[in-house]
PDB file of N, CA and C in Angstrom:
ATOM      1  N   UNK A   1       0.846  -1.168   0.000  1.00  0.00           N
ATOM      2  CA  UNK A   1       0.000   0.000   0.000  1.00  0.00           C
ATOM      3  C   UNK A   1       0.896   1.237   0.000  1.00  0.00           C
ATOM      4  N   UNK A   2       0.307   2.396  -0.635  1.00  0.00           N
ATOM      5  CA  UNK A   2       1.404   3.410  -1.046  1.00  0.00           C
ATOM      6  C   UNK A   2       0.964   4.031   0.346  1.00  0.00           C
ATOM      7  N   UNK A   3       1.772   5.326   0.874  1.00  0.00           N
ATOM      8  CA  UNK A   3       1.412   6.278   1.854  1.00  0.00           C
ATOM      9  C   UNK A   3       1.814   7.315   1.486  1.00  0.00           C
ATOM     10  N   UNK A   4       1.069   8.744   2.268  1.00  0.00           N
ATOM     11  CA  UNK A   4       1.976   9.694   2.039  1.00  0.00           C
ATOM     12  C   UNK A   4       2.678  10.322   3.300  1.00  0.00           C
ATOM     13  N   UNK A   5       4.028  10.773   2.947  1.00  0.00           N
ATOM     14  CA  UNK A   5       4.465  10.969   4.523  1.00  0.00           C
ATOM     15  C   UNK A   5       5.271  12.615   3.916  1.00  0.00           C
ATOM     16  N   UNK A   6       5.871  13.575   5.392  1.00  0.00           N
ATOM     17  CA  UNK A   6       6.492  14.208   4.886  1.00  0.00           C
ATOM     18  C   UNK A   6       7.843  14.363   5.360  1.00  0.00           C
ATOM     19  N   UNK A   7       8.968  14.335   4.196  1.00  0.00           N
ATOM     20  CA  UNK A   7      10.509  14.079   4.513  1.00  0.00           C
ATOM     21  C   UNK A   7      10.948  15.361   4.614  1.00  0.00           C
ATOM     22  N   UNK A   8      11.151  16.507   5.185  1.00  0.00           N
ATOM     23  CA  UNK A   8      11.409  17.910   6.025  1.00  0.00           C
ATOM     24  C   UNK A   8      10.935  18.189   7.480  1.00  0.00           C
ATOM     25  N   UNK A   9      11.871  18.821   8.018  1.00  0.00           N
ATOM     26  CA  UNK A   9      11.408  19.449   9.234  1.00  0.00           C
ATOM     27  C   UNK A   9      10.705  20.653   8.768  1.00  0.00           C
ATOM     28  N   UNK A  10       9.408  20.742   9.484  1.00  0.00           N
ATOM     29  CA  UNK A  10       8.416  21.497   8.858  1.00  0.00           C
ATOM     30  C   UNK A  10       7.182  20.711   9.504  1.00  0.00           C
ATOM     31  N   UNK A  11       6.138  20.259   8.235  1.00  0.00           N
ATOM     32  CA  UNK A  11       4.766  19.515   8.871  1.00  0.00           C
ATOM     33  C   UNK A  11       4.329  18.804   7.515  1.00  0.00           C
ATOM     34  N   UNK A  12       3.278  18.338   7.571  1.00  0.00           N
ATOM     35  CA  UNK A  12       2.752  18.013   6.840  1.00  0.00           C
ATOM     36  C   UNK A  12       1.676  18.659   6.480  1.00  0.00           C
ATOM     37  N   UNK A  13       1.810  19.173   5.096  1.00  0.00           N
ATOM     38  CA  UNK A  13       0.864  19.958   4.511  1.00  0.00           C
ATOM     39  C   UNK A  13       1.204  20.129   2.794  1.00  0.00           C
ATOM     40  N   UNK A  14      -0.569  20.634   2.255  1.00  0.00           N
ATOM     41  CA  UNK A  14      -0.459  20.628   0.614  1.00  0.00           C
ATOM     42  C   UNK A  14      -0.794  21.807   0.423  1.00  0.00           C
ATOM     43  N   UNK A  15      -0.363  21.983  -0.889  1.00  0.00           N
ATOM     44  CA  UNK A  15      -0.154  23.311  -1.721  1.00  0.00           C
ATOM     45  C   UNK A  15      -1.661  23.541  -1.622  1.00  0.00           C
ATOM     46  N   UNK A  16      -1.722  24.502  -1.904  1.00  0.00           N
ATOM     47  CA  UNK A  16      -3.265  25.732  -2.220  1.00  0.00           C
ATOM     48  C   UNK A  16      -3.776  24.275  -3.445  1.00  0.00           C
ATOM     49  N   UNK A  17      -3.098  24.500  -4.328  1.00  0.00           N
ATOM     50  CA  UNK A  17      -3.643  23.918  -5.601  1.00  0.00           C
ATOM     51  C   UNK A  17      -3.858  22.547  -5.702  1.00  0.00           C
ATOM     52  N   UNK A  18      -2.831  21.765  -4.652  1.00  0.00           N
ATOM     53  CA  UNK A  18      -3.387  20.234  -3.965  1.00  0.00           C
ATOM     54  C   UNK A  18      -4.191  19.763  -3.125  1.00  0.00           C
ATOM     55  N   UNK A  19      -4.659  21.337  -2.315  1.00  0.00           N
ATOM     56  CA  UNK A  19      -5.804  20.929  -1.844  1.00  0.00           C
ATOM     57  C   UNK A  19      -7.509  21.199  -2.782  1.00  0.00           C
ATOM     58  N   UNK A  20      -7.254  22.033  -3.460  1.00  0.00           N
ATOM     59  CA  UNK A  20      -7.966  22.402  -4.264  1.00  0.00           C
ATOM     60  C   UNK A  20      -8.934  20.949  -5.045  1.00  0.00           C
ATOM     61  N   UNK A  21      -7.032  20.443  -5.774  1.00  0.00           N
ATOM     62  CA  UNK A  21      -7.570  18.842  -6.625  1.00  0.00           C
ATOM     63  C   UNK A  21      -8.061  18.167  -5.964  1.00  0.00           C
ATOM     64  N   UNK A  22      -7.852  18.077  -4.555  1.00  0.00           N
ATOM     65  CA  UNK A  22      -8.427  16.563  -3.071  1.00  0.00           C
ATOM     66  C   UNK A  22      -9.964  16.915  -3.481  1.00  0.00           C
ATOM     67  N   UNK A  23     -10.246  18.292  -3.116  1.00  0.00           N
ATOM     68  CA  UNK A  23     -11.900  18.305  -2.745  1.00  0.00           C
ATOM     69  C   UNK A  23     -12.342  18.211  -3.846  1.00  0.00           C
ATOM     70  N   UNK A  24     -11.992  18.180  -4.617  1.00  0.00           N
ATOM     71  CA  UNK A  24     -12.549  18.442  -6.504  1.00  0.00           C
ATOM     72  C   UNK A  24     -12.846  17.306  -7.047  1.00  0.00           C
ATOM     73  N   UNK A  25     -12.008  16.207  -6.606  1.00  0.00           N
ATOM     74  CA  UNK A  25     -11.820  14.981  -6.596  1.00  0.00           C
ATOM     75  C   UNK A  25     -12.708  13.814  -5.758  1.00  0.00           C
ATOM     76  N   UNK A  26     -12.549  14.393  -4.515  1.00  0.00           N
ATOM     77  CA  UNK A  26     -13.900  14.157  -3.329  1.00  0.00           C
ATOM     78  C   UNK A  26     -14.882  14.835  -3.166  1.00  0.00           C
ATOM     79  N   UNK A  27     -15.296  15.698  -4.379  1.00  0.00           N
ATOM     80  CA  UNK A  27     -16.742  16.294  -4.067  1.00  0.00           C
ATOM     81  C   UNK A  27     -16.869  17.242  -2.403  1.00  0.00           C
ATOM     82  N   UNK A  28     -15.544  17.758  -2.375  1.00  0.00           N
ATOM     83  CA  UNK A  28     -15.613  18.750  -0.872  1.00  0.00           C
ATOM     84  C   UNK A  28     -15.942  19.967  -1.606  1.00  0.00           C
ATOM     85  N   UNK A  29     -16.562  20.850  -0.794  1.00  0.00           N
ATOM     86  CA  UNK A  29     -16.861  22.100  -0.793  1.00  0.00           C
ATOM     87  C   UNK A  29     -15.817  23.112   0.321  1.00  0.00           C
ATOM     88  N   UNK A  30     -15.116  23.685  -0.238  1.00  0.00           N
ATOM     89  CA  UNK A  30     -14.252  24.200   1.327  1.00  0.00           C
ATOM     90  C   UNK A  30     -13.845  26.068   0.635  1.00  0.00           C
ATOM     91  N   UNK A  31     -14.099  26.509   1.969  1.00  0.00           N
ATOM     92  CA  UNK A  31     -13.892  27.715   1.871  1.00  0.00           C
ATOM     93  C   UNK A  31     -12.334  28.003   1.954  1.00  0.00           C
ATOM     94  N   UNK A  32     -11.876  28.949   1.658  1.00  0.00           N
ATOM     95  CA  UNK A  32     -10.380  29.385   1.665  1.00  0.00           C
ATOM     96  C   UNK A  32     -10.379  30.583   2.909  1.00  0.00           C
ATOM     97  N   UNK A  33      -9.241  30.745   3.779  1.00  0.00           N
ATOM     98  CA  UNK A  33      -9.035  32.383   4.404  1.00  0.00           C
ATOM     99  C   UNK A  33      -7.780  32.245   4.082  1.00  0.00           C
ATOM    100  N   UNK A  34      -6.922  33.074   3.663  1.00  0.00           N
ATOM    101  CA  UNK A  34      -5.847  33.411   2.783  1.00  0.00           C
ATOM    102  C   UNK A  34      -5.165  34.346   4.142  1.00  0.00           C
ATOM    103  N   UNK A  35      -3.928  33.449   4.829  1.00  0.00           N
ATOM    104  CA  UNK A  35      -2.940  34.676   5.976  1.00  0.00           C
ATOM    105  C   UNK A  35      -1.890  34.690   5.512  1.00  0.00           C
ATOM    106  N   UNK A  36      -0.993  35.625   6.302  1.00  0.00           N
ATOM    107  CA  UNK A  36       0.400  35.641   4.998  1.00  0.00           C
ATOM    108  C   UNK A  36       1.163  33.891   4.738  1.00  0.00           C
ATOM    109  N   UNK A  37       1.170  33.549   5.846  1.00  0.00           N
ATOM    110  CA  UNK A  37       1.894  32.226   5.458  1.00  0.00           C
ATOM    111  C   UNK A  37       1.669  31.160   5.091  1.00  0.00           C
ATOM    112  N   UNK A  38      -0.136  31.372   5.556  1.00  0.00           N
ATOM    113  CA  UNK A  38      -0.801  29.555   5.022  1.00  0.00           C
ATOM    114  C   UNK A  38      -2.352  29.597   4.479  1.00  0.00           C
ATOM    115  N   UNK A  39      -2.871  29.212   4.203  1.00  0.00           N
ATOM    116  CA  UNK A  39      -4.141  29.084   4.074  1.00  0.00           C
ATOM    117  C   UNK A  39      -4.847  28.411   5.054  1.00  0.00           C
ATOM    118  N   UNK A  40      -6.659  28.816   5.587  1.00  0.00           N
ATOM    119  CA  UNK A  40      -6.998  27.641   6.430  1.00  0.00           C
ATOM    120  C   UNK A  40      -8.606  27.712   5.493  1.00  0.00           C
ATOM    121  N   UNK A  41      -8.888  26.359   5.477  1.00  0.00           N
ATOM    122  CA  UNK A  41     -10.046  25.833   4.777  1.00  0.00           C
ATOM    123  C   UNK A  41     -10.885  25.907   5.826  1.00  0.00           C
ATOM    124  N   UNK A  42     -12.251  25.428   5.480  1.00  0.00           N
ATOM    125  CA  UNK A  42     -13.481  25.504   6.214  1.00  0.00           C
ATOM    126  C   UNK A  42     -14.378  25.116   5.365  1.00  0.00           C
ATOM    127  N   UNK A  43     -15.544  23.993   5.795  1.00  0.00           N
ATOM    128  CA  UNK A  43     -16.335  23.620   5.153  1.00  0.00           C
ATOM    129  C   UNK A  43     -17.865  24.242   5.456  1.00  0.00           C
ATOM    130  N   UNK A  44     -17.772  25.235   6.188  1.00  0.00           N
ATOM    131  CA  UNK A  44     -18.770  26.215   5.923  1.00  0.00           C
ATOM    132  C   UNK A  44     -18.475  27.944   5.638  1.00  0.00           C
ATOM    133  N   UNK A  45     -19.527  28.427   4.888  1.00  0.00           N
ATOM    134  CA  UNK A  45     -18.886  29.818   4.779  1.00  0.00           C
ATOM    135  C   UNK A  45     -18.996  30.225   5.958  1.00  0.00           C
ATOM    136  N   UNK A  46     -18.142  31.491   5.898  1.00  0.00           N
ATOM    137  CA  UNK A  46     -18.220  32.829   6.713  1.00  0.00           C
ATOM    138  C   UNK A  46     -19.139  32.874   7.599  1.00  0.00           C
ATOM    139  N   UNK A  47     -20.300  33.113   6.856  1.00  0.00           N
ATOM    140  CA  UNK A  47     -21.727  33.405   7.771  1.00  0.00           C
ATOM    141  C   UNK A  47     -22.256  31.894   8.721  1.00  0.00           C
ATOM    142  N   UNK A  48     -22.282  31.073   8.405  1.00  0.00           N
ATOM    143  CA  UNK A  48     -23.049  30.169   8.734  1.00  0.00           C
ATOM    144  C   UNK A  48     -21.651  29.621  10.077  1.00  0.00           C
ATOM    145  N   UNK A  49     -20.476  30.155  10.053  1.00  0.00           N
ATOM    146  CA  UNK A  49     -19.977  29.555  11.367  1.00  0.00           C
ATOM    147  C   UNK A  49     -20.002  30.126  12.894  1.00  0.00           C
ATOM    148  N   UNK A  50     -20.226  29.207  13.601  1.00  0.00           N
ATOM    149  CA  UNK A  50     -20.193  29.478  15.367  1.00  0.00           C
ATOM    150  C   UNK A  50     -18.978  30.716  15.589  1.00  0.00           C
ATOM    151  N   UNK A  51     -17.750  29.637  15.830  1.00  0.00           N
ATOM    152  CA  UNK A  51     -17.004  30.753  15.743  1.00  0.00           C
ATOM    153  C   UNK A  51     -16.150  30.239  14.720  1.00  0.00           C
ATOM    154  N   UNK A  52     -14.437  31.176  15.338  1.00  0.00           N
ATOM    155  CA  UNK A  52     -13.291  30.766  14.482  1.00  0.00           C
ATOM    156  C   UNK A  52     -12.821  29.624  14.169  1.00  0.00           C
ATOM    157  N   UNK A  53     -13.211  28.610  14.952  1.00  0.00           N
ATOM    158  CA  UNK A  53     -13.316  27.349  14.567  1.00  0.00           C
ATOM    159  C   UNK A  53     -13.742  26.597  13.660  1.00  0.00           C
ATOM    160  N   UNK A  54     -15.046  27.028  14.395  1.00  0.00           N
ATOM    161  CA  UNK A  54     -16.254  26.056  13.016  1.00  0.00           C
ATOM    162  C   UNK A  54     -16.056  25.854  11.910  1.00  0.00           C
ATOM    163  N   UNK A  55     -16.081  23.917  11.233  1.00  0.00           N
ATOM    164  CA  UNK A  55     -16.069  23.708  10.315  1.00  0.00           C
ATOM    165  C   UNK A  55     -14.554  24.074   9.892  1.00  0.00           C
ATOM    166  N   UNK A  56     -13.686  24.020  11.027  1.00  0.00           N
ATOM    167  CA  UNK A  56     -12.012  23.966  10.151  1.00  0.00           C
ATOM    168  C   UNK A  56     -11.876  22.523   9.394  1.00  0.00           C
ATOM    169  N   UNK A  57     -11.260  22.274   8.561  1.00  0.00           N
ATOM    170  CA  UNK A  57     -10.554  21.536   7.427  1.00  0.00           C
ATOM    171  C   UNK A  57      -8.894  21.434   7.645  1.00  0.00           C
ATOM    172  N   UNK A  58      -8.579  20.178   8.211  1.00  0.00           N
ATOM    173  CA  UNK A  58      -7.145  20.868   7.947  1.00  0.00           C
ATOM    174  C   UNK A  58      -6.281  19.326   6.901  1.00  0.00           C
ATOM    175  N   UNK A  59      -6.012  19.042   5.920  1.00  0.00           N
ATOM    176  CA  UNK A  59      -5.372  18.098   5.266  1.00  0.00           C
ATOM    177  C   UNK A  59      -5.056  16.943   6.508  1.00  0.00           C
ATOM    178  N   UNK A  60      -4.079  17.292   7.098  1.00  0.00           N
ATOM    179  CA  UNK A  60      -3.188  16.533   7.678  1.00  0.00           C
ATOM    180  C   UNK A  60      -3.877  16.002   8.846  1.00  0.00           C
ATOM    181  N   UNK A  61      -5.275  16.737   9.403  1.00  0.00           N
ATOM    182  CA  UNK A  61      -6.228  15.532  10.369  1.00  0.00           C
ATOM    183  C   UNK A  61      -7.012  15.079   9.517  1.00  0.00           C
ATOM    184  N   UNK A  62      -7.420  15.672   8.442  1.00  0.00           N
ATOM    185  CA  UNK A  62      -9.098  15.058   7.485  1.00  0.00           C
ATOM    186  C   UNK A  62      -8.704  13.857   6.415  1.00  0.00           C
ATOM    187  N   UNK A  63      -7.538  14.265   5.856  1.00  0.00           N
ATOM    188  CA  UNK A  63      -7.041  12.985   5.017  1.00  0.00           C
ATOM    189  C   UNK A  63      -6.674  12.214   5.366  1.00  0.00           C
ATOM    190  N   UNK A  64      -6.427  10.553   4.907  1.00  0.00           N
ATOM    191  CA  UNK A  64      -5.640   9.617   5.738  1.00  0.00           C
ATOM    192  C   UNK A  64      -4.628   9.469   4.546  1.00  0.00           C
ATOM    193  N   UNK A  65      -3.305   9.366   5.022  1.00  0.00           N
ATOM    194  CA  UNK A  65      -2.341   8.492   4.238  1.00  0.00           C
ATOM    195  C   UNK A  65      -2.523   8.341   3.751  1.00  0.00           C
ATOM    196  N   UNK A  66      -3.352   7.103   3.867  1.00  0.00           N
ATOM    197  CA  UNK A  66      -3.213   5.904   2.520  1.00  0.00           C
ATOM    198  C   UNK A  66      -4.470   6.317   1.504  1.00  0.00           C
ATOM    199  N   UNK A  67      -4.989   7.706   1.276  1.00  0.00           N
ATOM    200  CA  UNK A  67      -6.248   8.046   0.483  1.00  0.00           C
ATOM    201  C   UNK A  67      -5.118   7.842  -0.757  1.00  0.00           C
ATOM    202  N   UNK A  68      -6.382   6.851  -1.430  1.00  0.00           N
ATOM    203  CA  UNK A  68      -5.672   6.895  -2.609  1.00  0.00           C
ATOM    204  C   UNK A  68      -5.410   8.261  -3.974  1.00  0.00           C
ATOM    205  N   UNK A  69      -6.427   9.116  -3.436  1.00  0.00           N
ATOM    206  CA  UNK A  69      -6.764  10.218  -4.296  1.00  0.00           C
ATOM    207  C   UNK A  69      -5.518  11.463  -3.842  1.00  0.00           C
ATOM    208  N   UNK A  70      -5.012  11.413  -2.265  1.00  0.00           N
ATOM    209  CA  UNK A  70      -3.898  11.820  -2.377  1.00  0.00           C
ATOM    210  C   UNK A  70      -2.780  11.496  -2.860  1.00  0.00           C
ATOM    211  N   UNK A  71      -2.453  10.567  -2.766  1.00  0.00           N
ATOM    212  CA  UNK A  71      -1.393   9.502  -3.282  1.00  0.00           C
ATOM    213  C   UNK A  71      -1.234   9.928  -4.260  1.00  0.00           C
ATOM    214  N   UNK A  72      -2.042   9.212  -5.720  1.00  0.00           N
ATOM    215  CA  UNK A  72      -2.175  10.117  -6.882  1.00  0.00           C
ATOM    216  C   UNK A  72      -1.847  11.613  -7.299  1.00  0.00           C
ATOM    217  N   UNK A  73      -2.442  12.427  -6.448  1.00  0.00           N
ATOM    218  CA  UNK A  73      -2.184  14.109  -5.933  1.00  0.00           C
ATOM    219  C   UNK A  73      -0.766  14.271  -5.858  1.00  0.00           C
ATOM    220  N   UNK A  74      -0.341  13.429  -5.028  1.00  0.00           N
ATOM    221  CA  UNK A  74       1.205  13.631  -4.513  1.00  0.00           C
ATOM    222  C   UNK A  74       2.179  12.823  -6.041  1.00  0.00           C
ATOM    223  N   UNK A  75       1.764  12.018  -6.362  1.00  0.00           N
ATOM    224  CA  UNK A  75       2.650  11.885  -7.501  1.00  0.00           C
ATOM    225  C   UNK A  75       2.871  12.407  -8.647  1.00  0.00           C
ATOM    226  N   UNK A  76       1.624  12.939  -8.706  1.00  0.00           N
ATOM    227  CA  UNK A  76       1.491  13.443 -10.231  1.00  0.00           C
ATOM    228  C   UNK A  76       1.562  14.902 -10.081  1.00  0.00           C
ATOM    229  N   UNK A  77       1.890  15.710  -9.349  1.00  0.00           N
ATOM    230  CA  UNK A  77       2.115  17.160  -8.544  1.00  0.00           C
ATOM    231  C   UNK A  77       3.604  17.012  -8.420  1.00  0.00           C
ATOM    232  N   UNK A  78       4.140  16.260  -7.657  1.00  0.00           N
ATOM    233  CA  UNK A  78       5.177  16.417  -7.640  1.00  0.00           C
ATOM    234  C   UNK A  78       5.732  17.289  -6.263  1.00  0.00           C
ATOM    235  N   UNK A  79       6.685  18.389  -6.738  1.00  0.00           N
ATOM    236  CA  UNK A  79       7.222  19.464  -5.935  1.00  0.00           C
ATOM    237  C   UNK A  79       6.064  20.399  -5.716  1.00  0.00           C
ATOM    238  N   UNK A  80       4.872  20.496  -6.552  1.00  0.00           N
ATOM    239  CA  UNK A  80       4.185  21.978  -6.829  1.00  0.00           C
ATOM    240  C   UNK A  80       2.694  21.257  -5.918  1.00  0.00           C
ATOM    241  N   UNK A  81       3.076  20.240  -5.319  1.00  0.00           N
ATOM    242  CA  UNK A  81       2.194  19.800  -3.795  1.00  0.00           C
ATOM    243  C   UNK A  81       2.394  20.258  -2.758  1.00  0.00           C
ATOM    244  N   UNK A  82       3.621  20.649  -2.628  1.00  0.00           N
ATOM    245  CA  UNK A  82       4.327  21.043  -1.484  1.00  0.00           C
ATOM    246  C   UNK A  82       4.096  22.490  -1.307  1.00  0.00           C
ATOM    247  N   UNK A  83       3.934  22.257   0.219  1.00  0.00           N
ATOM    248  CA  UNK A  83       4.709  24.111   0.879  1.00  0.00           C
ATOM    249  C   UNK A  83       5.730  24.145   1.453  1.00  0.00           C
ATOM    250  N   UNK A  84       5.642  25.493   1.336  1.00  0.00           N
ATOM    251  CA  UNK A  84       7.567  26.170   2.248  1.00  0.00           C
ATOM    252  C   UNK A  84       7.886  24.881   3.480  1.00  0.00           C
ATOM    253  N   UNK A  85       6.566  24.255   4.087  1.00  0.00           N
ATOM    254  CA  UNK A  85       6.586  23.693   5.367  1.00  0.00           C
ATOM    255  C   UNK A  85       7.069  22.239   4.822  1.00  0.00           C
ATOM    256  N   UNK A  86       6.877  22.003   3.738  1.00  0.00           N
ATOM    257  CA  UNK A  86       6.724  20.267   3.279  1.00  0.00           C
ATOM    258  C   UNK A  86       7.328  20.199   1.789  1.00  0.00           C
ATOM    259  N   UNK A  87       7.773  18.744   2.644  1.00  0.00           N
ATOM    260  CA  UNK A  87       8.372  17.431   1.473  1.00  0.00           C
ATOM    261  C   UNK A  87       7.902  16.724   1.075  1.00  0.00           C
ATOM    262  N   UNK A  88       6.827  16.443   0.353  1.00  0.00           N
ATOM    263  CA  UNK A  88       5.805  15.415   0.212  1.00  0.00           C
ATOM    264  C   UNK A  88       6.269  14.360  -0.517  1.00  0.00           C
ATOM    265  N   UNK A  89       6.324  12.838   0.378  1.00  0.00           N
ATOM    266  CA  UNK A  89       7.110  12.086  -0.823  1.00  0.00           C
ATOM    267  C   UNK A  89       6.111  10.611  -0.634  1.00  0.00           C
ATOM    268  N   UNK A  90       5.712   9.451  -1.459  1.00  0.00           N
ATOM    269  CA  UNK A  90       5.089   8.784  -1.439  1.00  0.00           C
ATOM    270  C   UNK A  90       5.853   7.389  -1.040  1.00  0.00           C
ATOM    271  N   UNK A  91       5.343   6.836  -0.222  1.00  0.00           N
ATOM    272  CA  UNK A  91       6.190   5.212   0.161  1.00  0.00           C
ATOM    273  C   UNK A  91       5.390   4.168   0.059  1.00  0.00           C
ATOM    274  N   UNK A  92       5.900   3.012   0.337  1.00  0.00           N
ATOM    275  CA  UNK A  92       4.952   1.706   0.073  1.00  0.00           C
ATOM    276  C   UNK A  92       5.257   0.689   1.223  1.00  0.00           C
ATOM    277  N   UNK A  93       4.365   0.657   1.740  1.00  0.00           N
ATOM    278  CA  UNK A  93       4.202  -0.155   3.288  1.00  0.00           C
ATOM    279  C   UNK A  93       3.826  -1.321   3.120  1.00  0.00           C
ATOM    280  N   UNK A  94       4.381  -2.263   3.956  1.00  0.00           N
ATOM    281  CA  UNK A  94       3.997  -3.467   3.886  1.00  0.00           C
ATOM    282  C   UNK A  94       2.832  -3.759   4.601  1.00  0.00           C
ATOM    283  N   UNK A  95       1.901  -4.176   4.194  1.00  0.00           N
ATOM    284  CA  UNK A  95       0.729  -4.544   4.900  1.00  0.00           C
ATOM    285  C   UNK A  95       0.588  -5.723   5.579  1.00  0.00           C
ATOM    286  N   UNK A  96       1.130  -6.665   5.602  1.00  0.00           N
ATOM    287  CA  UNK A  96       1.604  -7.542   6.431  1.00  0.00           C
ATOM    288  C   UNK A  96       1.901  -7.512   7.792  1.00  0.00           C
ATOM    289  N   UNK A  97       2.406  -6.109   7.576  1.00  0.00           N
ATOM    290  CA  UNK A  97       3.488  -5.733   9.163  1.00  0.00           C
ATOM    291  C   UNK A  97       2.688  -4.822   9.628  1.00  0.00           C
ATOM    292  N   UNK A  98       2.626  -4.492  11.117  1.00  0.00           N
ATOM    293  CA  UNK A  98       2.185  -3.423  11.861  1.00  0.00           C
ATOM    294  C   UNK A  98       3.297  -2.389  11.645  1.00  0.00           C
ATOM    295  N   UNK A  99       2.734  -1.063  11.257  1.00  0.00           N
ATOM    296  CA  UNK A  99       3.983   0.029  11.315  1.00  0.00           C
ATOM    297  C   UNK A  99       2.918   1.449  11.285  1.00  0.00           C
ATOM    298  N   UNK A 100       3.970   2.418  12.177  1.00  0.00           N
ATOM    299  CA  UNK A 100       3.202   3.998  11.943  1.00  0.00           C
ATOM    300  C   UNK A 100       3.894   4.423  11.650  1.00  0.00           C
ATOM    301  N   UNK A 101       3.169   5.799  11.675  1.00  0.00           N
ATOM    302  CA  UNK A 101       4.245   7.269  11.134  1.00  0.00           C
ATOM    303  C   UNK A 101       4.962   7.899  12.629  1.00  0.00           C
ATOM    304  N   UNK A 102       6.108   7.834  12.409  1.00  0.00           N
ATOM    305  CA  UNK A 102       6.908   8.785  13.423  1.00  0.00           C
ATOM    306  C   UNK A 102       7.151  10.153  12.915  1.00  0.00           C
ATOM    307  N   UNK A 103       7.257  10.921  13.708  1.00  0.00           N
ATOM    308  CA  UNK A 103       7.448  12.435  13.615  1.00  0.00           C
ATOM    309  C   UNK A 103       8.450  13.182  14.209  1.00  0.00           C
ATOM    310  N   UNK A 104       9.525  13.536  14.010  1.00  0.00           N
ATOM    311  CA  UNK A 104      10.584  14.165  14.177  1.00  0.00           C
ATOM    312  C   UNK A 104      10.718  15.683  13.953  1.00  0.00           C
ATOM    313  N   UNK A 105      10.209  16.629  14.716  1.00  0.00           N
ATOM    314  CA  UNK A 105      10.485  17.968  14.193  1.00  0.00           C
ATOM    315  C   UNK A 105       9.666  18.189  12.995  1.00  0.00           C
ATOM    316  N   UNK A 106       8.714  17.558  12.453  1.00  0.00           N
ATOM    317  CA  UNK A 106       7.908  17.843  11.321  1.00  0.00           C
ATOM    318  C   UNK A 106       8.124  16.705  10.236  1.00  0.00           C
ATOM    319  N   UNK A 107       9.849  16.480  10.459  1.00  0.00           N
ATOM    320  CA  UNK A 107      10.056  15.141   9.501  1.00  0.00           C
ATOM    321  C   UNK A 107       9.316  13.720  10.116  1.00  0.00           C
ATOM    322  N   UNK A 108       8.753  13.035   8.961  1.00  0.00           N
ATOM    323  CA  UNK A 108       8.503  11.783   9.268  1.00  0.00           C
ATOM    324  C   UNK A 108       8.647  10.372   8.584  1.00  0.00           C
ATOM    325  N   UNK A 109       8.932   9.415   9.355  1.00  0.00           N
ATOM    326  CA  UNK A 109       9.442   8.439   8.660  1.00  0.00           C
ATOM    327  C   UNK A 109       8.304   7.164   8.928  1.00  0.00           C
ATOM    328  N   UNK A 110       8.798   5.674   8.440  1.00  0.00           N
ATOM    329  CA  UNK A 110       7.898   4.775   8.749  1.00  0.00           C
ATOM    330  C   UNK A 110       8.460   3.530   9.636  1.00  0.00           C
ATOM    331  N   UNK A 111       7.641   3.104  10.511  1.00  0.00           N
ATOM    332  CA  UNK A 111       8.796   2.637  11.939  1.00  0.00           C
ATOM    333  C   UNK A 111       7.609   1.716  11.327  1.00  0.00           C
ATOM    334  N   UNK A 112       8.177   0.191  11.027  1.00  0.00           N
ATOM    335  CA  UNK A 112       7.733  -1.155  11.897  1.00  0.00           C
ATOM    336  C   UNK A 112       7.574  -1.800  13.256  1.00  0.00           C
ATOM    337  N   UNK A 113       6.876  -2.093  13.762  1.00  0.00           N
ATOM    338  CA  UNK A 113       6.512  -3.002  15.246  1.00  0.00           C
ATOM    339  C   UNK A 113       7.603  -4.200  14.938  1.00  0.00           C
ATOM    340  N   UNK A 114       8.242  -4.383  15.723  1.00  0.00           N
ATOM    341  CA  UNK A 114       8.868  -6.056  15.652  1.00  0.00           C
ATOM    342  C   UNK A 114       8.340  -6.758  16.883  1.00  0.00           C
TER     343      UNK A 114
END
């Protein structure tokens, strides 16, 4: 099974235009707020939220890994998936084996259970 993980210290996160293809792809509806350094989505507008919260979107809790529609995203994007924050690179896990994602300073790798 492919995954996606990210190889920089930084975080895990996608370009404006990779998140764009996810919901386009999954039939999401998501609002944009545009700050100098990042974008934050929201799946309701403006008006209709509680507060600053409501209805946040964020890639890196809403997607899983192994979505295959990211996967795809991430390969065929390339570098122009990525932000200033991220390395987006795709791996292939053995499914056989128990293993997670470790996180190092933003970098992350894939640790097997023995």
């Amino acid at each position: 099974m492919k995954i996606v993980i990210n190889d920089c210290n930084g975080e895990f996160s996608l370009s404006e235009e990779a998140v764009s293809q996810y919901a386009a792809r999954r039939n999401l509806i998501l609002y944009m707020k545009r700050i100098p350094t990042e974008c934050i989505y929201f799946t309701k507008p403006k008006d209709l939220r509680k507060d600053a919260y409501d209805g946040i979107w964020e890639p890196k809790r809403h997607i899983p890994r192994f979505d295959m529609v990211l996967v795809d995203i991430v390969e065929k994007m390339g570098k122009k998936a990525n932000t200033i924050y991220s390395k987006l690179i795709v791996k292939e896990v053995d499914t056989d084996s128990k293993w997670s994602i470790v996180e190092d300073d933003g970098k992350e790798c894939i640790v097997y259970d023995t």
